[in-house]
Protein backbone atom coordinates (compact mmCIF):
# COMPACT_ATOMS: atom_id res chain seq x y z
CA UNK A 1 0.00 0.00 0.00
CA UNK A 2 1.46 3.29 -1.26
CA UNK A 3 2.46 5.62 1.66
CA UNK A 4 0.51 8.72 1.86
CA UNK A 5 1.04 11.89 3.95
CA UNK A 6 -1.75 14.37 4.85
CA UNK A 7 -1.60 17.39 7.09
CA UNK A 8 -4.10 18.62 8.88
CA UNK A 9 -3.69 22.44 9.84
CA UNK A 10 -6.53 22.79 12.45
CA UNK A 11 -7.23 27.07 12.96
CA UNK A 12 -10.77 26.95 14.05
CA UNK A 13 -10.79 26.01 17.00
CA UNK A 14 -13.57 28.15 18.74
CA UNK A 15 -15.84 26.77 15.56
CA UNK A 16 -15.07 23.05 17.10
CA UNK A 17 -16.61 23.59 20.39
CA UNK A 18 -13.24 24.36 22.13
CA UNK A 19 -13.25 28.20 22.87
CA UNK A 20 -13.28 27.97 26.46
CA UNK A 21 -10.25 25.32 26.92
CA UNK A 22 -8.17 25.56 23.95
CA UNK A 23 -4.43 27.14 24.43
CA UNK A 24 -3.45 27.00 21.03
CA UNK A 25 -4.58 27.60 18.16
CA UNK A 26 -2.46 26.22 15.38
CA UNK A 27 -1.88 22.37 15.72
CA UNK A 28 -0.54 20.14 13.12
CA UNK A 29 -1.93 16.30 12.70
CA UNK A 30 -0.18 14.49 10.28
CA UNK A 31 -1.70 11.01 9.16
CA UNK A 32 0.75 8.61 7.48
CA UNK A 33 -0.57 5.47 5.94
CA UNK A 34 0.74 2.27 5.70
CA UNK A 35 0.03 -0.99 4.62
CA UNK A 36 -0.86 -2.23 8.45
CA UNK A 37 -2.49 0.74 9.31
CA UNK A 38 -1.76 4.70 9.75
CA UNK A 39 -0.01 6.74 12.22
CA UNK A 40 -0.65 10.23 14.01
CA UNK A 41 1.62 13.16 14.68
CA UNK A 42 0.85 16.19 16.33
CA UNK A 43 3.28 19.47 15.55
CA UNK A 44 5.81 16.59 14.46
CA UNK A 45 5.79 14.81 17.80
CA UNK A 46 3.91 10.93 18.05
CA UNK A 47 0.68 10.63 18.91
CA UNK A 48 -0.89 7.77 17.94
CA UNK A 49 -1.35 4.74 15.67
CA UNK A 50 -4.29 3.18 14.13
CA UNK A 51 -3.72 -0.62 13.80
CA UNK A 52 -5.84 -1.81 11.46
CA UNK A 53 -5.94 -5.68 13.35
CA UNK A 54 -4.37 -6.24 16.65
CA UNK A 55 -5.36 -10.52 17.54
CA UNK A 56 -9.17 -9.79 16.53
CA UNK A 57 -9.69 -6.27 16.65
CA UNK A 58 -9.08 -2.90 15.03
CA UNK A 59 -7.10 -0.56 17.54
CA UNK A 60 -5.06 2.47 18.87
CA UNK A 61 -1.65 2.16 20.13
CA UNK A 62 0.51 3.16 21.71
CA UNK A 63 -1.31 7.03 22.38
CA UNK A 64 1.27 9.80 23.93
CA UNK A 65 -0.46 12.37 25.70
CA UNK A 66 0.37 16.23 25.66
CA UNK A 67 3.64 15.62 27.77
CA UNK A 68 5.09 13.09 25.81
CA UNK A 69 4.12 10.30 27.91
CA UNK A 70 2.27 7.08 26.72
CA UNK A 71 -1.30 6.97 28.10
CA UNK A 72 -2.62 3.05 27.95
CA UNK A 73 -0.90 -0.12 29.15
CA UNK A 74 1.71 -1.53 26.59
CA UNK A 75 0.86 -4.97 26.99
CA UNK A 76 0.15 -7.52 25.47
CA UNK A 77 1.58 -5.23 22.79
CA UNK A 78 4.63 -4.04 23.98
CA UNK A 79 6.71 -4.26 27.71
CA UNK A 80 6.85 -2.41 30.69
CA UNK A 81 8.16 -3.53 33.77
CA UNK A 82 5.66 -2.88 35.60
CA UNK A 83 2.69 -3.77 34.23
CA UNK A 84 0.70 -7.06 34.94
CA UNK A 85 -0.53 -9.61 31.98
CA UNK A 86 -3.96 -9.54 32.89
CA UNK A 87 -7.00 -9.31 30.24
CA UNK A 88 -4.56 -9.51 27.00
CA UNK A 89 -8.18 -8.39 25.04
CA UNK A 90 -7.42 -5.42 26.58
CA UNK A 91 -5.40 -3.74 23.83
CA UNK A 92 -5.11 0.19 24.60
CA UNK A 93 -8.22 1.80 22.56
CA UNK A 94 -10.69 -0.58 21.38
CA UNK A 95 -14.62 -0.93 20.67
CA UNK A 96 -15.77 -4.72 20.28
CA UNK A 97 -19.15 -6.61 22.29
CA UNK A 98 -18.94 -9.62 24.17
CA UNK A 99 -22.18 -10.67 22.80
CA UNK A 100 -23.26 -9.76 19.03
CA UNK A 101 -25.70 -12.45 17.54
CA UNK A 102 -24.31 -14.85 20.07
CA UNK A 103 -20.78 -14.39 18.91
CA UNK A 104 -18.55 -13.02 21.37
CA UNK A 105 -16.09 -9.86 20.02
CA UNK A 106 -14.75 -8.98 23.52
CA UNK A 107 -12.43 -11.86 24.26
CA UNK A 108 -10.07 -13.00 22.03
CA UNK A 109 -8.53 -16.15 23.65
CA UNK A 110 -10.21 -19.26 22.03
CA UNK A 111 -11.63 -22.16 24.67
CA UNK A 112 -12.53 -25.87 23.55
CA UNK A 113 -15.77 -24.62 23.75
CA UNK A 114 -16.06 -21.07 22.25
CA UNK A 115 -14.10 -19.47 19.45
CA UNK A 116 -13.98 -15.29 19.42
CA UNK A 117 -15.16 -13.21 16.53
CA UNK A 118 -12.95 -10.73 14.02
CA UNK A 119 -13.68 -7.48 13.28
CA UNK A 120 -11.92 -7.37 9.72
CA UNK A 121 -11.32 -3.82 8.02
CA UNK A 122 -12.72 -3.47 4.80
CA UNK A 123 -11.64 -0.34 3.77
CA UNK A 124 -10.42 3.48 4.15
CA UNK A 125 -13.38 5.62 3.31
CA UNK A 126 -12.08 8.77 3.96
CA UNK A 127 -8.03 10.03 5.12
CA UNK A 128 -8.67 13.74 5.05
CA UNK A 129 -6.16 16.74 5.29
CA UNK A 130 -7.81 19.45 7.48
CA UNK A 131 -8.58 23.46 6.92
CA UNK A 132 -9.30 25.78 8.88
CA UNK A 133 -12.76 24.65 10.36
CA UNK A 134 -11.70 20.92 9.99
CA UNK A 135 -9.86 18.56 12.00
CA UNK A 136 -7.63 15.73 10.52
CA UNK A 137 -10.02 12.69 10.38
CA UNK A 138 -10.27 9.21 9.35
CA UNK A 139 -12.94 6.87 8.30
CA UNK A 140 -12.90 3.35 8.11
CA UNK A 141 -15.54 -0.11 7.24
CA UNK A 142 -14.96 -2.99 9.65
CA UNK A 143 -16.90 -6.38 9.20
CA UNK A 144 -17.44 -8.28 12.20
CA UNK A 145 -16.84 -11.73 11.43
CA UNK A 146 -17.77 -15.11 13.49
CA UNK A 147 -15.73 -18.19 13.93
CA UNK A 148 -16.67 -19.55 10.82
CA UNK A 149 -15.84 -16.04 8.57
CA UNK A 150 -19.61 -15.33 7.86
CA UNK A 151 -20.23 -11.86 8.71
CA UNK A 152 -22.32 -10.50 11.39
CA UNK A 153 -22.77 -6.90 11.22
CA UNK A 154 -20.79 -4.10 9.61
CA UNK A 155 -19.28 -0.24 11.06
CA UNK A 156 -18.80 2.64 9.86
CA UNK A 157 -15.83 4.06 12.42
CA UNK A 158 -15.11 7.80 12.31
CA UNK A 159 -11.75 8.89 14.13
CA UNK A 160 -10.85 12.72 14.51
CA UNK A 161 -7.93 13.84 15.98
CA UNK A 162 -6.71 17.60 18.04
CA UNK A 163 -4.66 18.98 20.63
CA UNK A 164 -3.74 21.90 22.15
CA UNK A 165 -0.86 23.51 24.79
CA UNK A 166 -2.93 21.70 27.53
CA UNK A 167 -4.05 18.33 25.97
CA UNK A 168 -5.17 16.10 23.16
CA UNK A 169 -7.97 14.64 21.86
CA UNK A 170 -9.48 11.88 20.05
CA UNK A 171 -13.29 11.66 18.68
CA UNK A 172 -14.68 8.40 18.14
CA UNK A 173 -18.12 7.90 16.08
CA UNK A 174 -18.67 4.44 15.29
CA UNK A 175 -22.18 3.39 13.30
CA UNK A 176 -23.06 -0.48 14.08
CA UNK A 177 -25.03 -1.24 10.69
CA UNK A 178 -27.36 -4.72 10.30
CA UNK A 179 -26.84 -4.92 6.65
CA UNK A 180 -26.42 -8.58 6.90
CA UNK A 181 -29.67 -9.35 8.86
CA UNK A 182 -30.74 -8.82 11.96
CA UNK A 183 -28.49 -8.04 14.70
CA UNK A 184 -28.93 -8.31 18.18
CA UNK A 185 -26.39 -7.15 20.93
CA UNK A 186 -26.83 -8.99 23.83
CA UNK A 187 -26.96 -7.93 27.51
CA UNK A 188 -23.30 -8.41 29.15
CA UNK A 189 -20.80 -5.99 31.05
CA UNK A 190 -18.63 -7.28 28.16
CA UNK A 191 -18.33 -4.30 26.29
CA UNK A 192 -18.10 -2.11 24.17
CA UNK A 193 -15.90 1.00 23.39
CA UNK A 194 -12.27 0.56 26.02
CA UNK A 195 -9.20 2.01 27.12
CA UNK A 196 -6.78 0.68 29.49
CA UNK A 197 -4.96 2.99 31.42
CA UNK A 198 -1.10 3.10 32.24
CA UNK A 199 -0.20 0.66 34.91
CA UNK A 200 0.74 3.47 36.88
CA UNK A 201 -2.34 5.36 37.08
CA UNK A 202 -5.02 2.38 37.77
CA UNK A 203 -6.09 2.90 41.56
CA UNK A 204 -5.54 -0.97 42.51
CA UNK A 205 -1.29 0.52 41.42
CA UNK A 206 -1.94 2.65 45.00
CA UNK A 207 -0.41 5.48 43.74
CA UNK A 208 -2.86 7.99 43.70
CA UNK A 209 -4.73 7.49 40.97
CA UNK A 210 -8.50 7.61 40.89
CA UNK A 211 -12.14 7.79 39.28
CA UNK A 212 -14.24 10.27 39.13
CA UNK A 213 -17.87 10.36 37.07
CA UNK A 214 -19.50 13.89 36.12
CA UNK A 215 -22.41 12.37 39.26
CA UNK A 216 -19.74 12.41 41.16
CA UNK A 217 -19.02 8.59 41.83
CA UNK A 218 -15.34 8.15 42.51
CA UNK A 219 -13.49 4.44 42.18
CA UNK A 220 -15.33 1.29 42.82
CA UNK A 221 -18.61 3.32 43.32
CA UNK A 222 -17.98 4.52 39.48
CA UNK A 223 -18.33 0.88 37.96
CA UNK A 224 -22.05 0.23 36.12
CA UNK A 225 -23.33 3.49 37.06
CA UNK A 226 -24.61 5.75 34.13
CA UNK A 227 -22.34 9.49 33.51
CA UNK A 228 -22.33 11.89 30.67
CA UNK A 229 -18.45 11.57 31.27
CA UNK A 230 -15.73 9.72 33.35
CA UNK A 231 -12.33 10.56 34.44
CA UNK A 232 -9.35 8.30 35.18
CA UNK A 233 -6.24 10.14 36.53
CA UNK A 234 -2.86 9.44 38.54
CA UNK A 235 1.06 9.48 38.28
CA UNK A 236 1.90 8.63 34.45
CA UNK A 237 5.81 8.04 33.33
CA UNK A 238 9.19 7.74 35.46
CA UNK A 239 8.44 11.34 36.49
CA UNK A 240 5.40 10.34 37.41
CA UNK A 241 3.15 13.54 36.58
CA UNK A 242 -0.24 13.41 37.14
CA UNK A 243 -1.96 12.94 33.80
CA UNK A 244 -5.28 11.63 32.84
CA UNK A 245 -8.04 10.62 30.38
CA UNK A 246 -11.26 10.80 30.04
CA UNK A 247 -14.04 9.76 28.14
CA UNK A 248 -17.41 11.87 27.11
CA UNK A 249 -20.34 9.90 25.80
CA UNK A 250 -22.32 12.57 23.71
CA UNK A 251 -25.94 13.10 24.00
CA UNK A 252 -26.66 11.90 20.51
CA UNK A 253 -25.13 8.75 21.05
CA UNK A 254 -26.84 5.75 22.02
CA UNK A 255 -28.56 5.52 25.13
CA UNK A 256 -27.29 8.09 26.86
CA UNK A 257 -25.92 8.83 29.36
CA UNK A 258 -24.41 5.57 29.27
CA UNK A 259 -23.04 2.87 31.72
CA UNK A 260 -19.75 2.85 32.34
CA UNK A 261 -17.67 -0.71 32.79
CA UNK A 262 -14.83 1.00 34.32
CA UNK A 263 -12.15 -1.08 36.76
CA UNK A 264 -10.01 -0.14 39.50
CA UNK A 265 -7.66 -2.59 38.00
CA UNK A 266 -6.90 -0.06 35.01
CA UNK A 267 -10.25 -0.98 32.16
CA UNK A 268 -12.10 1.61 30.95
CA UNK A 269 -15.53 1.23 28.85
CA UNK A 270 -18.44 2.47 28.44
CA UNK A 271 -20.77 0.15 27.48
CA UNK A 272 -24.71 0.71 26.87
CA UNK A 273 -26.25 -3.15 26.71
CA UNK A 274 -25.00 -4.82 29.84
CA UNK A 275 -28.00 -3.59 32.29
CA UNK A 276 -28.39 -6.92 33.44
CA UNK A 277 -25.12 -6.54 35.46
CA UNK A 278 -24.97 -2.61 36.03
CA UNK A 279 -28.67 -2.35 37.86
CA UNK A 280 -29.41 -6.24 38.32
CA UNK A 281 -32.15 -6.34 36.03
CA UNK A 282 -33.63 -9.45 34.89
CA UNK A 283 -31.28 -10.80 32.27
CA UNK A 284 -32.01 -9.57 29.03
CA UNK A 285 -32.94 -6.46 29.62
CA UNK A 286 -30.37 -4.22 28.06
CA UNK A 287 -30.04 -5.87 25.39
CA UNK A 288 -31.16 -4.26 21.77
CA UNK A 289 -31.93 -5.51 18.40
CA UNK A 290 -31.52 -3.92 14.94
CA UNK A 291 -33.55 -5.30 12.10
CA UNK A 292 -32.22 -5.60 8.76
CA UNK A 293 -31.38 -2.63 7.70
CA UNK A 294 -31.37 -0.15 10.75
CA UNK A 295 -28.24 1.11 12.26
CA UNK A 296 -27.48 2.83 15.85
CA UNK A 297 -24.58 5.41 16.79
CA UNK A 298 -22.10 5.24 19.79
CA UNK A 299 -19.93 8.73 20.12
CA UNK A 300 -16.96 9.76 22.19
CA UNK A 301 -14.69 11.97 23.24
CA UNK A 302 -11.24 10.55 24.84
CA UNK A 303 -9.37 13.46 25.92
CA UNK A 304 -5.55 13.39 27.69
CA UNK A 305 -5.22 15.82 30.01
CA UNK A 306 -2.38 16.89 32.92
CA UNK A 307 -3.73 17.17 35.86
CA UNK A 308 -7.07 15.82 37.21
CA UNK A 309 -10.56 16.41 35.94
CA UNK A 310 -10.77 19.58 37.51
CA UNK A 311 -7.70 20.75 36.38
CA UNK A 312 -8.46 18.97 33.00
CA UNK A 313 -11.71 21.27 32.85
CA UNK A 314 -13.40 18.17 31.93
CA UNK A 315 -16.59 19.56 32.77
CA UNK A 316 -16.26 22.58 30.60
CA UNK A 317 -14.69 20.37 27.71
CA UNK A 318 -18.07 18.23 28.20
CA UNK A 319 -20.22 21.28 28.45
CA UNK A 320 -18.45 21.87 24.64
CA UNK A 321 -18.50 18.70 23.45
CA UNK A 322 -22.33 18.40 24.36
CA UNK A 323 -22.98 21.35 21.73
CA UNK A 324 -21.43 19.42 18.80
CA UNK A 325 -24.50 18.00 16.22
């Protein structure tokens, strides 16, 4: 695959929502393609790679936050000393379902018993250079596959990509499309759209880092309750600053506010089906079914930050975000 180089000069910054936290207004994302996926740079500096299969899944990694340091666990895909090899489906930035048409997309380990799906990618829609109202952004078709290689479902996955003096940003719009039959996504915490944070910063590392929801949940009280936005901060890199990321679920997106599968151990989801779990409802309950031809929309915000959320002005960056149509 020929190697292709777009530059995205983002100047409109107040026009994107961000008036009341950007610092600067001139960054540069550069998007370089190859043939196993494409990778970000912000102002020449890394920021993050699209992988375009990573075991069973599309991902992101590694992604470097606004002071250089890298943001999600390495492993399984690279090493750090200090990390444990726990949940190798947790790969950085992902967005699979533990339970699509029976077929289960979150794991990726097979069992004598159960074999995981795929999600393949089909193709780059769109790999667009930016002006002065426009971000750099790329668009991509996934099919998610079963066992056997008959397809499931298909998405439509939008990433868009920012930063500023005082943090970065990733958008994620992914459209879930039954153009293959009917699709139903089953009720299970398994799921959906994940991060994993650095080792470092989990809470269970006991260094300070911590949870907090926009309800005001911190920690273990955060997991399966529903938040227009979650935070997960603490001591990132051999300096160990205090950095963080969080994750806004915008009101246009799928049952919203969603429910939010996020660990002490270090996951971070938000996942909209898995009621049965969150609020002990009989089983079944959250799940949802698209007939043949419908489609639903999950959308994101994952923003790295220094400081915590309040330093992070996660709040006003969701008050922003909210705005968006």
């Amino acid at each position: 695959m020929a190697v292709r180089l777009l530059s995205c000069v983002i100047l409109g910054l107040v026009s994107w929502g961000w008036s009341t936290t950007a610092v600067a207004v001139d960054s540069i994302v550069q998007l370089e393609q190859h043939d196993k996926g494409v990778k970000a740079t912000i102002n020449g500096k890394p920021f993050t790679e699209y992988l375009l299969l990573s075991k069973t899944k599309p991902i992101l990694w590694p992604i470097i936050g606004p002071t250089g340091q890298a943001m999600t666990r390495s492993w399984p895909l690279g090493e750090a000393p200090t990390e444990k090899r726990d949940h190798p489906h947790h790969r950085s930035f992902w967005f699979t379902h533990g339970d699509v048409n029976g077929v289960d997309f979150w794991m990726e380990e097979a069992t004598p018993t159960k074999k995981p799906g795929t999600t393949v990618h089909q193709s780059f829609e769109l790999v667009r250079s930016g002006t002065a109202t426009e971000p750099a952004r790329l668009v991509t078709k996934n099919l998610w596959q079963d066992p056997n290689g008959k397809t499931v479902c298909s998405d439509t996955r939008e990433l868009t990509f920012g930063g500023d003096d005082a943090a970065r940003w990733i958008d994620f719009k992914i459209t879930l499309h039954a153009d293959h039959g009917p699709v139903t996504f089953g009720d299970t915490k398994e799921g959906s759209f994940g991060v994993r944070v650095a080792e470092t910063a989990k809470v269970e590392a006991k260094l300070g880092g911590k949870i907090v929801t926009s309800e005001g949940k911190t920690d273990d009280a955060a997991w399966g309750t529903r938040a227009a936005w979650v935070d997960y901060h603490g001591p990132v890199g051999e300096k160990k600053e205090r950095l963080g990321v969080a994750i806004l679920n915008h009101p246009e997106s799928f049952r919203h506010p969603t429910h939010w599968h996020v660990r002490t151990y270090g996951l971070f989801a938000a996942n909209p089906f898995g009621l049965h779990d969150f609020e002990k409802q009989p089983a079944g309950s959250g799940k949802h079914i698209l007939a043949a031809g419908e489609s639903l929309v999950l959308r994101y915000r994952v923003i790295l930050h220094q400081g915590d959320e309040k330093e992070g002005k996660i709040a006003e960056r969701y008050a922003a975000f909210a705005k968006e149509k």
